[in-house]
Protein backbone atom coordinates (compact mmCIF):
# COMPACT_ATOMS: atom_id res chain seq x y z
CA UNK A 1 51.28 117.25 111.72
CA UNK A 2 51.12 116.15 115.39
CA UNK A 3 47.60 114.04 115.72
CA UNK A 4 45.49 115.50 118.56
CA UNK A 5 44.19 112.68 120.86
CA UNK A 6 40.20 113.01 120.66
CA UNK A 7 37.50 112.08 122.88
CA UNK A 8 34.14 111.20 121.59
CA UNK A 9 31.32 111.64 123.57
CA UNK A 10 27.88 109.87 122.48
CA UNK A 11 27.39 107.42 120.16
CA UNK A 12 23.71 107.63 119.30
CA UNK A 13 24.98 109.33 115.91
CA UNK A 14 26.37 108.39 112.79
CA UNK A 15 28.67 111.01 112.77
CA UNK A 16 30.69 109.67 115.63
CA UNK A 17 31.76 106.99 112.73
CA UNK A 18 31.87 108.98 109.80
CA UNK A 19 34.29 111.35 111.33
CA UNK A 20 36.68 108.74 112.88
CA UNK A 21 36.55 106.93 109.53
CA UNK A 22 37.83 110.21 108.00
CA UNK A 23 40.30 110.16 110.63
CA UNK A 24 41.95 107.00 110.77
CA UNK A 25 40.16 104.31 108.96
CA UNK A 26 42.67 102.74 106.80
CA UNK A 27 40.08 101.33 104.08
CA UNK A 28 38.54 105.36 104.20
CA UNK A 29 39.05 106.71 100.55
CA UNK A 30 41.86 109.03 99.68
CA UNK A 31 40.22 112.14 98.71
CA UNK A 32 37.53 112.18 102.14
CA UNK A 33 40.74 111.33 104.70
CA UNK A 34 41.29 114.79 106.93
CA UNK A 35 44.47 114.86 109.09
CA UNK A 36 45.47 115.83 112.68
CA UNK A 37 42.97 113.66 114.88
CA UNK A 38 43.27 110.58 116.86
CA UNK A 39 40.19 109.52 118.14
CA UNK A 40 41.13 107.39 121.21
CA UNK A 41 37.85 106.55 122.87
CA UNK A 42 34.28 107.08 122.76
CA UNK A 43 31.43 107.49 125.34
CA UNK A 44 28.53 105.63 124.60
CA UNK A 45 24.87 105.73 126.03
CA UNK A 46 21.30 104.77 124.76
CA UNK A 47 19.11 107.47 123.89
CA UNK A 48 15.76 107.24 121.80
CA UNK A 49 17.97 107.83 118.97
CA UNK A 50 19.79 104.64 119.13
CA UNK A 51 19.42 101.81 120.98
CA UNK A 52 21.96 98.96 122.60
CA UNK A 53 21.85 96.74 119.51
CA UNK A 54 23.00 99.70 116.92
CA UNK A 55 25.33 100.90 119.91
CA UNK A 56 27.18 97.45 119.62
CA UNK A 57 27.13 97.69 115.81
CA UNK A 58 28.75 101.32 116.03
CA UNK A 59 31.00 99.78 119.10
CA UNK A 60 32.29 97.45 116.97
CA UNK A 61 33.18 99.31 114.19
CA UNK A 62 35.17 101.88 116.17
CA UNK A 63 36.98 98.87 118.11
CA UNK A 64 38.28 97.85 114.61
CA UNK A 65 39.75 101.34 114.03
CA UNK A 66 41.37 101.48 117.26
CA UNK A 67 39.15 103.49 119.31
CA UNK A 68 38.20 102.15 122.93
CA UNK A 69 34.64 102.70 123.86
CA UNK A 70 33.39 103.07 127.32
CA UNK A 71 30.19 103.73 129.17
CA UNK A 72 31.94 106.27 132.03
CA UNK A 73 32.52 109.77 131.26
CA UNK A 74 36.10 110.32 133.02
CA UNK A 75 38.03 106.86 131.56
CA UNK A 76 36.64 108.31 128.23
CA UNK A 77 37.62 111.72 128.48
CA UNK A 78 41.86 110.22 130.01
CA UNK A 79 44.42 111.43 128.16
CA UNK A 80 42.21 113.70 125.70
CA UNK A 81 43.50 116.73 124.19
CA UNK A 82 39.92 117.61 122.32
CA UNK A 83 36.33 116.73 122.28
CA UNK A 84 33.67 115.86 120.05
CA UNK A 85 30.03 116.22 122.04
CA UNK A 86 27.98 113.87 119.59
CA UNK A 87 25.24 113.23 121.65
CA UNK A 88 21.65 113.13 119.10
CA UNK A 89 19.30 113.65 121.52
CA UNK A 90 19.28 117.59 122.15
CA UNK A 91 17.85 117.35 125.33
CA UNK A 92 21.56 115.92 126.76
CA UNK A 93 23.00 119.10 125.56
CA UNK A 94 23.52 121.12 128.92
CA UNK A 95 24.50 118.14 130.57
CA UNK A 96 27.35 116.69 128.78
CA UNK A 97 28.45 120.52 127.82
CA UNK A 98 29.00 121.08 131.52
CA UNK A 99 30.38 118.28 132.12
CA UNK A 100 32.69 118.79 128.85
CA UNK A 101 33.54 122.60 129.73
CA UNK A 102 35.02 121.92 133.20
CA UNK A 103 38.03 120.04 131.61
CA UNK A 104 39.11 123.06 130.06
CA UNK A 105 39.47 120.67 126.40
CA UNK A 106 38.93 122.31 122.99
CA UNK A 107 35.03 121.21 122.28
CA UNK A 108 33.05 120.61 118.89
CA UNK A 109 29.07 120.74 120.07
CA UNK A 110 27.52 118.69 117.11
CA UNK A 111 24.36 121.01 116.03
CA UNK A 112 21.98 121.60 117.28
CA UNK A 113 23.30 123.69 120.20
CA UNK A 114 20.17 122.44 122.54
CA UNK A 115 16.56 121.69 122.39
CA UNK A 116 15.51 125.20 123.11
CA UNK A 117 16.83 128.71 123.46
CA UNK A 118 16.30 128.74 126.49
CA UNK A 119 18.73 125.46 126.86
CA UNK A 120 20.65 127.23 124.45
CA UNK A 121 21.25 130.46 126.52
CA UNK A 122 22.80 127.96 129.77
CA UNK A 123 24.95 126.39 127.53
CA UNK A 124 26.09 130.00 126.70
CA UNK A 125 26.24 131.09 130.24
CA UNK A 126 28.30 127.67 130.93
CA UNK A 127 30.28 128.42 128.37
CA UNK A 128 31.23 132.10 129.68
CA UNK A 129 31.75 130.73 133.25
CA UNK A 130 34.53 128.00 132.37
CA UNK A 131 35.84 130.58 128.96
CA UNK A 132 35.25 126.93 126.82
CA UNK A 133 36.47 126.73 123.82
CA UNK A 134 33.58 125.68 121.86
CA UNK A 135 32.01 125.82 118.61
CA UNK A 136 28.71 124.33 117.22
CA UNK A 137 27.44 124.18 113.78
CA UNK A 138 26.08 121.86 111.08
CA UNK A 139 28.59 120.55 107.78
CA UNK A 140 25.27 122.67 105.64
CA UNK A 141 26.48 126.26 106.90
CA UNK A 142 30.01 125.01 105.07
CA UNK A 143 28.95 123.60 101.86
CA UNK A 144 31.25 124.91 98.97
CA UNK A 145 29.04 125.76 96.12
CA UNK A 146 26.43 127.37 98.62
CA UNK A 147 29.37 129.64 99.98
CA UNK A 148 30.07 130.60 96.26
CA UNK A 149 26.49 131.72 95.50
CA UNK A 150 26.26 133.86 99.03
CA UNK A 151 29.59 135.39 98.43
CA UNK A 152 28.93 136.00 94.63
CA UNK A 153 25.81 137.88 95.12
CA UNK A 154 26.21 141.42 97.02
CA UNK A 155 23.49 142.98 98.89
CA UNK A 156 21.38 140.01 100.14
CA UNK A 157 17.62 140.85 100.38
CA UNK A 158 16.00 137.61 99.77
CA UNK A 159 16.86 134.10 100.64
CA UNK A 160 15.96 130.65 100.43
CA UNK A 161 16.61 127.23 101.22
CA UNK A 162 14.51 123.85 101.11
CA UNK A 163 15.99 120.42 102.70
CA UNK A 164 14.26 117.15 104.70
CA UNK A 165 12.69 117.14 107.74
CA UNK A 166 14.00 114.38 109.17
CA UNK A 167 11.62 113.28 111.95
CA UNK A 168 13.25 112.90 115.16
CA UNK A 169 12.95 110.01 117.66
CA UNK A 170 11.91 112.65 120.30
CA UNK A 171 11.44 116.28 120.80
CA UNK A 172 10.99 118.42 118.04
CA UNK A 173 12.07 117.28 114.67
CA UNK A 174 12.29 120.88 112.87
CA UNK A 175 15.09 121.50 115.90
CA UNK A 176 16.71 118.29 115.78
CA UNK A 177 17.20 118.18 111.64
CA UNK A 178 15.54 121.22 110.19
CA UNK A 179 18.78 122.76 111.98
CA UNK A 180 20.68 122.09 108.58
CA UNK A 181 18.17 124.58 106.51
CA UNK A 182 18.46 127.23 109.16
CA UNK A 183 22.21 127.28 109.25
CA UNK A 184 22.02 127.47 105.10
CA UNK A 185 19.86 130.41 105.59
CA UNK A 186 21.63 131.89 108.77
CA UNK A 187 25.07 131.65 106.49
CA UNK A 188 23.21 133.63 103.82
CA UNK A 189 21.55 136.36 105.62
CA UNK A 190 24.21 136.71 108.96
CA UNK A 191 22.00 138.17 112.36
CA UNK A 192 18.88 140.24 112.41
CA UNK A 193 16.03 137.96 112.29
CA UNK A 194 13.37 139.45 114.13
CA UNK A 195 9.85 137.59 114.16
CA UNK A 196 8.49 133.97 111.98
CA UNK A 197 5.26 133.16 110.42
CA UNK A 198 4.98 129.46 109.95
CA UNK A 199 2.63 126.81 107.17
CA UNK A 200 2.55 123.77 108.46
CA UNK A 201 0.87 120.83 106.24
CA UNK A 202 1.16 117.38 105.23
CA UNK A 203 4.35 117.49 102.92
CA UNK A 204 6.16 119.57 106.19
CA UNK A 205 6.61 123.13 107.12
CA UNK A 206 7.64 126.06 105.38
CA UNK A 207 9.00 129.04 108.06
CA UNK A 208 9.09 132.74 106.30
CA UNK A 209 11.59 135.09 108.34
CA UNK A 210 11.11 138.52 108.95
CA UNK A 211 14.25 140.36 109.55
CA UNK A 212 14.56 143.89 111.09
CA UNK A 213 16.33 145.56 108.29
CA UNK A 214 13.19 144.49 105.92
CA UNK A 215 15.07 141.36 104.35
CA UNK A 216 12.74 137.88 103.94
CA UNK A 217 14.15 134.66 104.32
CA UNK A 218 12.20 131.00 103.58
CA UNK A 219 13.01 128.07 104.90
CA UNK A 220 11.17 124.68 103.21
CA UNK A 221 11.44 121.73 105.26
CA UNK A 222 9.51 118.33 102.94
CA UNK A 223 9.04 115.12 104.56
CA UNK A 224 11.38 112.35 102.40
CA UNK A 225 13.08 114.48 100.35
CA UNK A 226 16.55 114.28 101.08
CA UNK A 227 17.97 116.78 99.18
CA UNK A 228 19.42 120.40 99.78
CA UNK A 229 19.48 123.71 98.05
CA UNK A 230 18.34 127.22 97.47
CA UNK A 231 18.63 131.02 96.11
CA UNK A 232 19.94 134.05 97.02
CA UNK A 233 18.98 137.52 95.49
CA UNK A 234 19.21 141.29 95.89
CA UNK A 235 17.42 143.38 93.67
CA UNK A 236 19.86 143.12 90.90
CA UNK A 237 21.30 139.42 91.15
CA UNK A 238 20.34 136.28 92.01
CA UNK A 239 22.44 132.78 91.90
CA UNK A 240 20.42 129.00 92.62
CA UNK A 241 22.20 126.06 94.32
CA UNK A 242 21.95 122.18 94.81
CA UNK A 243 23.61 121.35 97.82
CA UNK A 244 26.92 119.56 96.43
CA UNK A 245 27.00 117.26 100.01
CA UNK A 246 30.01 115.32 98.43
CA UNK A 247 32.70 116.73 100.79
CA UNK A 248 30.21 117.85 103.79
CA UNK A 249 31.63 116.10 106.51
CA UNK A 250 34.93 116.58 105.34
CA UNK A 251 34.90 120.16 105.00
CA UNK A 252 33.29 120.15 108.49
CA UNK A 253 36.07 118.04 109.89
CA UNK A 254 38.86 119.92 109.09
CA UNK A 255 37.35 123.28 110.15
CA UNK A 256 37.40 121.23 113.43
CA UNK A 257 40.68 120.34 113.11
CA UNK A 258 42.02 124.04 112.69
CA UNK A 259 39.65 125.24 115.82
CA UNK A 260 41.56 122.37 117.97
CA UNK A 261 45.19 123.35 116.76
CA UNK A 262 44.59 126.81 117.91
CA UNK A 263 42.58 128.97 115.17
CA UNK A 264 39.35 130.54 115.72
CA UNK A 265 36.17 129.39 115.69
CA UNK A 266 34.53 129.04 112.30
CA UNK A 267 31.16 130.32 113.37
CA UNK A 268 30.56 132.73 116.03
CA UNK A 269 28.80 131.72 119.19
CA UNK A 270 26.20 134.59 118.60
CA UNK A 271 25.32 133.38 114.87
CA UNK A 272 24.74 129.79 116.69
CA UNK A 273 22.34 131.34 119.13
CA UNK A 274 20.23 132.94 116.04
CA UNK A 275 20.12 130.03 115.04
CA UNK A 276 18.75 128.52 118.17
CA UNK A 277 16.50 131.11 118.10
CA UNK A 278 14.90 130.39 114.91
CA UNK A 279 14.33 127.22 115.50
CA UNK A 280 12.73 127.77 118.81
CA UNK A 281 10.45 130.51 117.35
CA UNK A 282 9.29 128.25 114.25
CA UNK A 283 8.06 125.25 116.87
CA UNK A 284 6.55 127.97 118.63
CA UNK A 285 4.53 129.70 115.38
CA UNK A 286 3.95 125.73 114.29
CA UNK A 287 2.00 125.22 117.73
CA UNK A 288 0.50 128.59 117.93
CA UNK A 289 -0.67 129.20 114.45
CA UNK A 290 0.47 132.90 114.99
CA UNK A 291 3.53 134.90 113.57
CA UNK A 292 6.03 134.23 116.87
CA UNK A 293 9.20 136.71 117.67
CA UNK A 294 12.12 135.71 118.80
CA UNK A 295 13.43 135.77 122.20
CA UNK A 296 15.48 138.68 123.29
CA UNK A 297 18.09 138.09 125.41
């Protein structure tokens, strides 16, 4: 399989090394290696997510694997053939996406899509004006044992998920890692959501979603616990999941893979934007107190 030559931009998350480890990391175990990328540089930057002494850690590691990292946008992106955008800090979103999108490269937008719909909605519009090839999404949405339980159970009416909430160095921390739940719950129930009532106390926030068709879905979000799962039912079946996270950025990498050599996108862009929406409307009901819609567009 011919190895496409990869561009990383941002290095302010771990995933910029655990999928070049998975990539090309000789001393990378067996069973987690996924073919067809070479990563051949990264872009890195300080954000409040990570600053210059844990970018020199992460520089150094990628050096060792063969990856040249630079602090300019165009010698990163030379010679690239794909990009990963894996930039923490959601508020850098638009930015780097337009700046991605006018190369006309095959892009993976690590989730979330933005900071807020409406951040989420230019990216879209961004996206439409250069026809990027782009998907975002978290490794959650592709968890095997997950997908097993949705696909086992016909007739969805009632879903749930629970997972950390991770608390971000800036912004909003149920849009920067409560993004996992929601695309658990988005994968279970597809579009439709239509308005969310949110309880927020001291072990998190819990977000119930109203859909239009009548279906519920919870999301739990706990402080510390770092651990994933949930149900789904109709009104005849129901199957429970833990999250097996074994393979998760694995499974996520090689879905990548395929969307660079050519196949479609594994999630659609409109799914994404429900997504976006979700989130946006659960800060929203956290700060208002008040059952919040979401945005139509």
């Amino acid at each position: 399989m011919k190895k496409i030559k990869t561009a990383i931009i941002g290095l302010d998350t771990s995933h910029s090394i655990q999928f070049t480890m998975r990539a090309q990391a000789p001393e990378c175990e067996s069973s987690q290696k996924v073919d067809g990328l070479e990563i051949i540089s990264c872009m890195r930057f300080e954000t409040p997510f990570q600053d210059k002494k844990g970018l020199d850690e992460r520089t150094a590691q990628l050096e060792k694997w063969g990856v040249k990292v630079y602090e300019d946008f165009d010698k990163t992106v030379e010679g690239a053939e794909a990009l990963l955008l894996e930039v923490n800090d959601p508020t850098l979103h638009v930015e780097y996406f337009e700046r991605a999108a006018k190369l006309g490269l095959p892009m993976f937008l690590d989730k979330p899509l933005a900071d807020t719909m409406e951040n989420g909605l230019e990216i879209k519009k961004i996206a439409e004006k250069y026809n990027a090839r782009m998907f975002s999404a978290s490794s959650l949405r592709f968890i095997q044992n997950m997908e097993e339980a949705v696909d086992s159970v016909e007739n969805i009416q009632c879903a749930s998920v629970f997972g950390p909430l991770g608390i971000a160095a800036a912004g909003e921390s149920v849009i920067w890692y409560g993004v996992h739940a929601f695309e658990m719950l988005q994968r279970m129930m597809g579009c439709g959501a239509e308005e969310v009532s949110v309880v927020n106390d001291d072990k998190g926030v819990v977000a119930v979603i109203r859909y239009k068709d009548g279906r519920r879905g919870v999301v739990e979000l706990a402080e510390g616990a770092f651990v994933y799962g949930g149900s789904v039912r109709s009104n005849e079946d129901k199957q429970v999941f833990i999250a097996d996270m074994t393979y998760a950025y694995k499974g996520l990498l090689e879905r990548i893979v395929k969307f660079f050599n050519g196949g479609p996108a594994p999630v659609g862009f409109e799914d994404t934007l429900e997504i976006m929406n979700l989130l946006d409307a659960t800060v929203k009901a956290m700060k208002s107190g008040k059952t919040e819609k979401l945005m139509k567009y």
